[in-house]
N, C-alpha and C. Protein backbone atom coordinates (compact mmCIF):
# COMPACT_ATOMS: atom_id res chain seq x y z
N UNK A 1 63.72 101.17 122.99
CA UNK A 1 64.75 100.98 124.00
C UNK A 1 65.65 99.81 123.57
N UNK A 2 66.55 100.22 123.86
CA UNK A 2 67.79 99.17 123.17
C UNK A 2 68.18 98.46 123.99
N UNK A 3 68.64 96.72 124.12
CA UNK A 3 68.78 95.87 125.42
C UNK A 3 70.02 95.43 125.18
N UNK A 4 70.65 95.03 126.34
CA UNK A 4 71.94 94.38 126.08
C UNK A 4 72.44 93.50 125.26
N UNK A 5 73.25 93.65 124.70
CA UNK A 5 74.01 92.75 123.47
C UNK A 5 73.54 93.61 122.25
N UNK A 6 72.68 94.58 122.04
CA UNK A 6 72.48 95.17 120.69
C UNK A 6 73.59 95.61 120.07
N UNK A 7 73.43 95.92 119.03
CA UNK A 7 74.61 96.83 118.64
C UNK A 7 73.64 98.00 117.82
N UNK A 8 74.41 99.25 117.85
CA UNK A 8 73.63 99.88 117.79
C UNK A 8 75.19 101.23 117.05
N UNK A 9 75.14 102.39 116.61
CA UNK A 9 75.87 103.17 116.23
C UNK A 9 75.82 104.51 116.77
N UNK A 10 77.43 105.08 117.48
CA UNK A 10 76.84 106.04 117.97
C UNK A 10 77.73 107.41 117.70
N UNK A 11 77.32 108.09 116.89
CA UNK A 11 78.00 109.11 116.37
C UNK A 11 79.28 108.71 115.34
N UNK A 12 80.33 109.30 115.49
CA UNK A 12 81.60 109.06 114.79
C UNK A 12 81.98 108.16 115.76
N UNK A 13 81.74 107.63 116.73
CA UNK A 13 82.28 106.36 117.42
C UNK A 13 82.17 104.73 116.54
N UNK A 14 80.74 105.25 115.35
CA UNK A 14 80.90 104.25 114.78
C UNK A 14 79.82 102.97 115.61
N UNK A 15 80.16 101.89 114.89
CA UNK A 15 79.42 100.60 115.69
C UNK A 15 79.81 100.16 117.25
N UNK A 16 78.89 99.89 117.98
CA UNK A 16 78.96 99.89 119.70
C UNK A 16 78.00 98.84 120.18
N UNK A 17 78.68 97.88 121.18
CA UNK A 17 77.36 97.06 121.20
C UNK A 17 77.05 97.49 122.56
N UNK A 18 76.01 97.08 122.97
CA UNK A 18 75.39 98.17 124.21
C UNK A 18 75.52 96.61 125.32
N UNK A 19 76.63 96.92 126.58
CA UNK A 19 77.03 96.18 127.42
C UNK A 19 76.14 95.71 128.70
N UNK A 20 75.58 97.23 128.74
CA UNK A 20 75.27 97.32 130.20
C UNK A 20 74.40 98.52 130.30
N UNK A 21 72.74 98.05 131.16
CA UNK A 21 72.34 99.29 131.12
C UNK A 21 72.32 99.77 132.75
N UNK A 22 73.08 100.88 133.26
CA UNK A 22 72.86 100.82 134.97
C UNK A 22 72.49 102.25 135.25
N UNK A 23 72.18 102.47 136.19
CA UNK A 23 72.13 103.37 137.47
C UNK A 23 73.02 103.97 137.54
N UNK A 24 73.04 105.49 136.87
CA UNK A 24 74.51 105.88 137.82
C UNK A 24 73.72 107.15 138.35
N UNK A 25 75.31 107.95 138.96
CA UNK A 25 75.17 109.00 139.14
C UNK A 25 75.96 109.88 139.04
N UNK A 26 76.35 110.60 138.08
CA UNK A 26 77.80 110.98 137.80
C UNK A 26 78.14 112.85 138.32
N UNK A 27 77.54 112.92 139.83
CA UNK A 27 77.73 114.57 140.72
C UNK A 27 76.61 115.14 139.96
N UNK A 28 75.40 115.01 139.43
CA UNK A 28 74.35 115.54 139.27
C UNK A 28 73.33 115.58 140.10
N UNK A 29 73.09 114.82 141.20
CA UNK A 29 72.41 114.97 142.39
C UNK A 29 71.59 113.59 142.28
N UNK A 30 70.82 113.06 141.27
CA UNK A 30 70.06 112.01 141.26
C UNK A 30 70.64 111.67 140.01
N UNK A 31 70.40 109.94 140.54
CA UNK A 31 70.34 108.55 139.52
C UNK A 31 69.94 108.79 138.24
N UNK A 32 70.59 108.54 136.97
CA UNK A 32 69.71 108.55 135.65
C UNK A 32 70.32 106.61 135.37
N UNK A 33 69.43 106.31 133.93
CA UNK A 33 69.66 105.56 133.66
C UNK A 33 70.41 105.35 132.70
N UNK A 34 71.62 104.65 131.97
CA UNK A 34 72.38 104.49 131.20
C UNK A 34 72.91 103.60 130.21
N UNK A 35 72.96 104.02 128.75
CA UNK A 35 73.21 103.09 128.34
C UNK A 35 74.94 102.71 128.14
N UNK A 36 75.59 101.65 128.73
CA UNK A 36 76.92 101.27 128.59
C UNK A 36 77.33 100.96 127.16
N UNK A 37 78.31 101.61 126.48
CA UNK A 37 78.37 101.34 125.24
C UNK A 37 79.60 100.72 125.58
N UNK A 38 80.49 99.85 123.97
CA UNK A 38 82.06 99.21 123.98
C UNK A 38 82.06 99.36 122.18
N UNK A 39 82.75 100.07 121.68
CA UNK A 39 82.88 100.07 120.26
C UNK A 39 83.30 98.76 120.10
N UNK A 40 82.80 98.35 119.15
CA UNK A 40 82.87 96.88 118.65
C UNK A 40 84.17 96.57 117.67
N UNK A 41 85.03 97.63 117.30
CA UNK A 41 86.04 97.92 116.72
C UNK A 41 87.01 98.82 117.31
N UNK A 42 88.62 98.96 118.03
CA UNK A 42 89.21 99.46 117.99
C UNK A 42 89.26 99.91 119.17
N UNK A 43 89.19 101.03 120.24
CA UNK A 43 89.67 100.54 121.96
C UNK A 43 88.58 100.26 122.52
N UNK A 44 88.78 100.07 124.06
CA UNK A 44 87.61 99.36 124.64
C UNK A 44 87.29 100.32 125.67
N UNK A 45 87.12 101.58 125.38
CA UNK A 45 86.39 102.51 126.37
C UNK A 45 84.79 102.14 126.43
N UNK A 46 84.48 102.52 127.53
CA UNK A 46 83.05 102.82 128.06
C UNK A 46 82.36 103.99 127.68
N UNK A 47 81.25 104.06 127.22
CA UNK A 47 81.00 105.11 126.84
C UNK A 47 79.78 105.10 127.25
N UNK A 48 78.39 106.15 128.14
CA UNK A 48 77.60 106.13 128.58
C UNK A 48 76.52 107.40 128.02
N UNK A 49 75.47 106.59 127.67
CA UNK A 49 74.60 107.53 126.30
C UNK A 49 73.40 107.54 127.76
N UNK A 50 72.42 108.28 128.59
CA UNK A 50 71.33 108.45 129.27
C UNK A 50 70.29 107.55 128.10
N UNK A 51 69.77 106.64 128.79
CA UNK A 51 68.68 105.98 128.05
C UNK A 51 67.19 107.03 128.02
N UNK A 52 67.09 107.99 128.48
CA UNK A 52 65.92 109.11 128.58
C UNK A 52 66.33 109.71 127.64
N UNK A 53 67.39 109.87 126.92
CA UNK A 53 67.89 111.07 125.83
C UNK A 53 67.92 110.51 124.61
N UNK A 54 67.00 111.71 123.99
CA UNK A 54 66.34 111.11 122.42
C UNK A 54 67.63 111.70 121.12
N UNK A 55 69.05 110.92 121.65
CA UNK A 55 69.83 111.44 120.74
C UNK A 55 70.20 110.82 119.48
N UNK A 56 70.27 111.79 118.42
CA UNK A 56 69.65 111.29 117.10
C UNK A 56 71.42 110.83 116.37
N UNK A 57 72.15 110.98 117.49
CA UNK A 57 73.40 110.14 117.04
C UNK A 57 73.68 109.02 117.47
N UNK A 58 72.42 108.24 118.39
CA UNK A 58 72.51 106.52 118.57
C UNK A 58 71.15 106.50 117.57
N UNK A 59 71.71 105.40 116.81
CA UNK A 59 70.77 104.58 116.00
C UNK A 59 71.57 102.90 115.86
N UNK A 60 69.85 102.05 116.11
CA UNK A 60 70.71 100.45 115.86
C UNK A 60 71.06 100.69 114.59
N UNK A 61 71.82 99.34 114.32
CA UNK A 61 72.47 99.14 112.95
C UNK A 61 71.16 98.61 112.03
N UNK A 62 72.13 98.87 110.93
CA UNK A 62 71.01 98.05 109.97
C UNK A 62 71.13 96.57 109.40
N UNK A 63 69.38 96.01 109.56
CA UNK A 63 69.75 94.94 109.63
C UNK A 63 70.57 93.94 108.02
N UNK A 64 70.82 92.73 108.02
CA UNK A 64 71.46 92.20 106.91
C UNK A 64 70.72 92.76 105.87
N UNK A 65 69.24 91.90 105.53
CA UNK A 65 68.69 92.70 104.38
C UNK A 65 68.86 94.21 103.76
N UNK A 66 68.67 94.93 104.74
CA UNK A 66 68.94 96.60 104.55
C UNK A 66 70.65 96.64 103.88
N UNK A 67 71.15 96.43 104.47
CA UNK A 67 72.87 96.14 103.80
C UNK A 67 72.77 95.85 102.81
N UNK A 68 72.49 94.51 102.42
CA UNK A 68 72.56 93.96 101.15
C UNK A 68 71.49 94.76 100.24
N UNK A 69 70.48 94.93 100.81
CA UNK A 69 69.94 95.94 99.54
C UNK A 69 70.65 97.63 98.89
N UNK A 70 70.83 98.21 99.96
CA UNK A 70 72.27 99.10 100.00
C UNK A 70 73.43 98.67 99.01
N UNK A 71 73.77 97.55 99.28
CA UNK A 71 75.22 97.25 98.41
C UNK A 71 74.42 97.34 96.93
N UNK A 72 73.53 96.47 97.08
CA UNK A 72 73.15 95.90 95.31
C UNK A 72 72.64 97.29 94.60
N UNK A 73 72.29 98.45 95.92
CA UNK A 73 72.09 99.96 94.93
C UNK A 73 73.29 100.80 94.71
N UNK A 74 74.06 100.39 94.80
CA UNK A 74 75.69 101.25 95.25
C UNK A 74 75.84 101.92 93.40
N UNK A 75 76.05 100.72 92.42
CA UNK A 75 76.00 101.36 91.00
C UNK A 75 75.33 101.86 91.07
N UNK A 76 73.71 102.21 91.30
CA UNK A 76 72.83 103.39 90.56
C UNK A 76 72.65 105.04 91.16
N UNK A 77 74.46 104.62 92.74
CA UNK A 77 74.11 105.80 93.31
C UNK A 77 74.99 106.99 92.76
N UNK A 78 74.09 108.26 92.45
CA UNK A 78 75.02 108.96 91.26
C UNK A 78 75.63 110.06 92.43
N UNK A 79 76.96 110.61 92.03
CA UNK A 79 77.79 111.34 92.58
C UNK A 79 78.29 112.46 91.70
N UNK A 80 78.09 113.90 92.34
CA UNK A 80 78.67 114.49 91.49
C UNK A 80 79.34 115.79 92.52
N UNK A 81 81.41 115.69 92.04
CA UNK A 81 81.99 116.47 92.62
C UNK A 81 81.88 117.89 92.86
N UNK A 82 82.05 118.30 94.09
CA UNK A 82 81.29 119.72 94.47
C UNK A 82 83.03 120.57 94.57
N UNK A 83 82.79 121.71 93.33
CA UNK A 83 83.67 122.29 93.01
C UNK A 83 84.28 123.23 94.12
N UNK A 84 83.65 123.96 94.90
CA UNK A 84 83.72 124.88 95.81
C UNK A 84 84.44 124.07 97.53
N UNK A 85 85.69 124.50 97.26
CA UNK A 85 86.44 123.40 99.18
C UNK A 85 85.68 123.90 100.21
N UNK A 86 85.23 125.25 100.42
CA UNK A 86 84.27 125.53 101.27
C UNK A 86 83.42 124.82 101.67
N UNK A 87 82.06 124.61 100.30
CA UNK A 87 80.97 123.80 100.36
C UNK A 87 81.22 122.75 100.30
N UNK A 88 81.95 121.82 99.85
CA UNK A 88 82.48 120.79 99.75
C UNK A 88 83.14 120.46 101.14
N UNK A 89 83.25 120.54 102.35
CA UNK A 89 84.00 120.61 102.95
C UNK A 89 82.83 120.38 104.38
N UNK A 90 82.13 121.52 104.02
CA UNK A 90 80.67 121.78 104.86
C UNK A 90 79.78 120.30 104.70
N UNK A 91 79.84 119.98 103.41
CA UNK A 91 78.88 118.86 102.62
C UNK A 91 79.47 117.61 103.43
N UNK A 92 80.65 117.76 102.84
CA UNK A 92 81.47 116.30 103.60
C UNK A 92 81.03 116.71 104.89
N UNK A 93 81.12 117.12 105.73
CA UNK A 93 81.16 117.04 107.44
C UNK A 93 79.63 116.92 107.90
N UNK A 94 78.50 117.38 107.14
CA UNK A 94 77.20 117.28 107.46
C UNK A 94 77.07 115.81 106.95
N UNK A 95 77.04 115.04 106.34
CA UNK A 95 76.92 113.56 105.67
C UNK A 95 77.54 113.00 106.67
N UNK A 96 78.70 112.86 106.94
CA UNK A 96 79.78 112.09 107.96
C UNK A 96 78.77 111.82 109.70
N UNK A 97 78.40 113.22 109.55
CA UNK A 97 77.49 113.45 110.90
C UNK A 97 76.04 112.95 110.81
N UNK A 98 75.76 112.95 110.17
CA UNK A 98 74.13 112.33 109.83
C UNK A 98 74.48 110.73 110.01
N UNK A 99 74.74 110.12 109.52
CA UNK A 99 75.22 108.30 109.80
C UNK A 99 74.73 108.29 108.59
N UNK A 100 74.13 108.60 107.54
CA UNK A 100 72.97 107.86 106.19
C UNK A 100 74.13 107.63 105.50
N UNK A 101 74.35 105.64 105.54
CA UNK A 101 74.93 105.20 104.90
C UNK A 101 74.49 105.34 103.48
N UNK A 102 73.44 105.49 102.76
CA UNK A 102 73.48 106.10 101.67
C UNK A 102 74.20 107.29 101.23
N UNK A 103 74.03 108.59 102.12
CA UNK A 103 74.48 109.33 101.67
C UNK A 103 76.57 109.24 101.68
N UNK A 104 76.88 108.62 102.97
CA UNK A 104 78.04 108.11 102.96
C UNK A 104 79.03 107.60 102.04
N UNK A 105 77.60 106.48 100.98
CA UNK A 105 78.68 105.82 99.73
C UNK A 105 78.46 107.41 98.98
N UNK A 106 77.35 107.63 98.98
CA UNK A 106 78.01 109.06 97.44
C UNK A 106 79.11 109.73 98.05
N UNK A 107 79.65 109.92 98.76
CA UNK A 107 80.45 110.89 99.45
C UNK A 107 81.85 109.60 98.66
N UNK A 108 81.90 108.55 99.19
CA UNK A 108 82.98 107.68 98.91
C UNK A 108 83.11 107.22 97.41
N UNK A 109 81.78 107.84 96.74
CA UNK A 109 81.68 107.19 95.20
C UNK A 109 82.24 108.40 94.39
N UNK A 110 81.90 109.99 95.17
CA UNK A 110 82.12 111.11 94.66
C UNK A 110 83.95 111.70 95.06
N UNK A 111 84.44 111.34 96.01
CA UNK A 111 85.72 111.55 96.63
C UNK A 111 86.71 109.82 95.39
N UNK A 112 86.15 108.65 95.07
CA UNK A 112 86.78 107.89 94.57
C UNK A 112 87.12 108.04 92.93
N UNK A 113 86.28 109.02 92.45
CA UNK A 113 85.85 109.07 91.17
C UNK A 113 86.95 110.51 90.75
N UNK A 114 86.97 111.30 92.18
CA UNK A 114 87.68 112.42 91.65
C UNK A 114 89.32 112.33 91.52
N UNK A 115 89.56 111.40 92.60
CA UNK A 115 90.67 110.30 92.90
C UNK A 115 91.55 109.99 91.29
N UNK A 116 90.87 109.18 90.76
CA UNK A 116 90.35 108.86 89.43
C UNK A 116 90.50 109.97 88.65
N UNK A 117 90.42 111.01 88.26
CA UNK A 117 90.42 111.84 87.28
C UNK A 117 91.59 112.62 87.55
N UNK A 118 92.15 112.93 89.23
CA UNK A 118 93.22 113.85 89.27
C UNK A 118 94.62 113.19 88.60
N UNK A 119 94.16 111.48 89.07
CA UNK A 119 95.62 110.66 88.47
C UNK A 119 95.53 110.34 87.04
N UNK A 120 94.60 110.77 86.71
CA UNK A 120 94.80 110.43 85.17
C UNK A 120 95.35 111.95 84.32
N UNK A 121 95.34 113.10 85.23
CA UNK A 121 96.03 114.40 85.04
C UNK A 121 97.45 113.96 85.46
N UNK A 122 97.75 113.17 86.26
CA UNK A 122 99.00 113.11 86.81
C UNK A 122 99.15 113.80 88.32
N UNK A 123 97.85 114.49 88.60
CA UNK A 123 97.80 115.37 90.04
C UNK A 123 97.25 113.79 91.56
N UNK A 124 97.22 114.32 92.24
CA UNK A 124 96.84 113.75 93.71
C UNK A 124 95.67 114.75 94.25
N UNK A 125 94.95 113.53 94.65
CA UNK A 125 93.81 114.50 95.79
C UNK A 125 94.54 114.68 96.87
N UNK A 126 93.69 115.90 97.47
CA UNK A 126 94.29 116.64 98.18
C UNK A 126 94.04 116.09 99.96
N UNK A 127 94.54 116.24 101.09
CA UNK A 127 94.87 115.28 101.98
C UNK A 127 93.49 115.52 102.98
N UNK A 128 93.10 116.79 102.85
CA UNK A 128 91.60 117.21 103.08
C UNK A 128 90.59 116.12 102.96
N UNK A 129 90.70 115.94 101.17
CA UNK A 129 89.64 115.04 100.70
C UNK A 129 89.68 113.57 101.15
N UNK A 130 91.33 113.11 101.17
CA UNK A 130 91.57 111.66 100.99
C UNK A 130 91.24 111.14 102.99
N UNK A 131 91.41 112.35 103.71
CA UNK A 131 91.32 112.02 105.26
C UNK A 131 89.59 111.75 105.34
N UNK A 132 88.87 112.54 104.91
CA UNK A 132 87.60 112.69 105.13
C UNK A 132 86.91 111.01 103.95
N UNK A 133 87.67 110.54 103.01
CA UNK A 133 87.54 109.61 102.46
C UNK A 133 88.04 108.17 103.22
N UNK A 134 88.97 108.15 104.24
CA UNK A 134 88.84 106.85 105.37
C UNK A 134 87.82 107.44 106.39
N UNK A 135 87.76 108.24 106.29
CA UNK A 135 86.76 108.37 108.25
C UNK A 135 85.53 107.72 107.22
N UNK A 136 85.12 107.94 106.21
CA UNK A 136 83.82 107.49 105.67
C UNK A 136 84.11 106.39 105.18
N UNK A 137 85.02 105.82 104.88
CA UNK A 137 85.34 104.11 104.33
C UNK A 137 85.34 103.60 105.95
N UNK A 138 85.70 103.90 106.98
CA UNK A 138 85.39 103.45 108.22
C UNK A 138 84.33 103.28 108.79
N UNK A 139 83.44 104.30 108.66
CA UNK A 139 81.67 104.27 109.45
C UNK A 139 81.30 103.29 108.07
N UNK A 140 81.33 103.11 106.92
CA UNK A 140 80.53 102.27 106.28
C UNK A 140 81.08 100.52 106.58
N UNK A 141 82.49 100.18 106.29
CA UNK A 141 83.29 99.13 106.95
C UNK A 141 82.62 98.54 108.06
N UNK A 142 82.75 99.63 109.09
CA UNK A 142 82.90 99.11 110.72
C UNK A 142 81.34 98.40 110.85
N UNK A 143 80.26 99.27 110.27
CA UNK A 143 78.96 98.88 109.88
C UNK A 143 78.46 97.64 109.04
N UNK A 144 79.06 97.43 107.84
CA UNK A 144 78.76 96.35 107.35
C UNK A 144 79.50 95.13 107.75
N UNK A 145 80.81 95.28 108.13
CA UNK A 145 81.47 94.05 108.72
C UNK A 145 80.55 93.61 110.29
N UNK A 146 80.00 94.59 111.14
CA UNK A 146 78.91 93.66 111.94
C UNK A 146 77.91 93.14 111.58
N UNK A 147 77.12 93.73 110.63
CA UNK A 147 76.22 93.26 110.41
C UNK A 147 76.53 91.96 109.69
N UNK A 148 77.23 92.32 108.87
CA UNK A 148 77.65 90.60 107.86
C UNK A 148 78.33 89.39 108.16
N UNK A 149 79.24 89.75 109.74
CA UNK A 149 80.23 89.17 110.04
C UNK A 149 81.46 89.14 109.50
N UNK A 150 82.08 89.61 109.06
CA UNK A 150 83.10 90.01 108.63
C UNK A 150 84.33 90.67 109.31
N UNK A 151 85.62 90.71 109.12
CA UNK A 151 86.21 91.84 109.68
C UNK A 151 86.42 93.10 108.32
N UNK A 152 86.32 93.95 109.12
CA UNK A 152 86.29 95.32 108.00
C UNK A 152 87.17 95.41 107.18
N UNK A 153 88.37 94.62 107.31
CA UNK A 153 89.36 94.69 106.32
C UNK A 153 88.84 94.00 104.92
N UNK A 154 87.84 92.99 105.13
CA UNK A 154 86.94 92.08 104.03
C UNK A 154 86.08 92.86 103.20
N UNK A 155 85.58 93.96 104.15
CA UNK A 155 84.17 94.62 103.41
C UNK A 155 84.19 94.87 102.03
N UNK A 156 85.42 95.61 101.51
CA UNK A 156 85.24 96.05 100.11
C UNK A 156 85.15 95.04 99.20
N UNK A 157 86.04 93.57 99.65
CA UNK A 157 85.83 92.63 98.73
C UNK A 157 84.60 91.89 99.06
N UNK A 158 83.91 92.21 99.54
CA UNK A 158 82.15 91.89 99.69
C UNK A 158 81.38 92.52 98.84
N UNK A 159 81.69 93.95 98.79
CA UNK A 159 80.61 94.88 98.23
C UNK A 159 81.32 94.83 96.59
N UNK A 160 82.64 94.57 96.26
CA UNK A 160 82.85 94.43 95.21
C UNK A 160 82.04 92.90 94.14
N UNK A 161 82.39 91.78 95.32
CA UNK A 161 81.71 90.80 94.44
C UNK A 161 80.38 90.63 94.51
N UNK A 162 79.22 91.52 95.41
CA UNK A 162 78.14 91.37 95.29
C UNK A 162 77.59 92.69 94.54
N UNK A 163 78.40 93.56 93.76
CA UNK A 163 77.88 94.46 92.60
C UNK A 163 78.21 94.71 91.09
N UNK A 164 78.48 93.41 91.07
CA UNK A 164 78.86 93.20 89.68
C UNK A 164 78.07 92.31 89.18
């Protein structure tokens, strides 16, 4: 059970720190209990997750250690571009949805690398790839800048000077 002031992640909403847990009742007939969310980045809606509901799109964050061990594995994480936009497409959207910041950087290591090879043809990735490449530079950002203190605009020059 998660207590006030946590922060915790909840779906594509990203990082949320949990405000308030109350009583409501929202025309369902009886009281449930609730958890008050406030994204910790970007507007300040309310957002209310049932604290009885085992949903596998709130998870707390991870703590500093876990991050920093994450960053310092980022070189050995191997990526390899998935030829097919279909599957590729399917792949990206199942990763994005899962939260596994592991699997997240391959997605950002495998979308940066291809980046990389189209401009050295002289071509551009395509707006598909490069959109689905901020929504995932965002859930990893919005994530490590709480945990580290940071604002997310910092993150990359974090993870750059602590993997070299």
């Amino acid at each position: 059970m998660y207590k006030i002031n946590d922060y915790v992640v909840y779906g594509s909403t990203g990082v949320c720190k949990v405000v308030d847990i109350s009583l409501e009742n929202f025309g369902g007939g009886s009281s449930r209990k609730y958890y008050v969310l406030s994204p910790a980045f970007g507007n300040s809606v309310e957002i209310f997750i049932p604290t009885d509901k085992q949903d596998s799109a709130l998870r707390p964050i991870l703590t500093k250690d876990q991050t920093l061990a994450l960053i310092h594995s980022m070189p050995e994480i191997e990526s390899e571009w998935i030829l097919d936009d279909s599957s590729r497409k399917a792949k990206f959207s199942e990763i994005l949805q899962s939260g596994d910041l592991k699997e997240i950087v391959r997605l950002i290591k495998m979308i940066h690398f291809r980046r990389l090879d189209l401009q050295n043809s002289g071509k551009h990735l395509g707006n598909a790839d490069a959109e689905i490449m901020k929504q995932a530079e965002k859930i990893l950002h919005h994530e490590f800048a709480c945990v580290l203190d940071l604002q997310p605009d910092d993150v990359l020059d974090f993870i750059r000077a602590n993997t070299q």
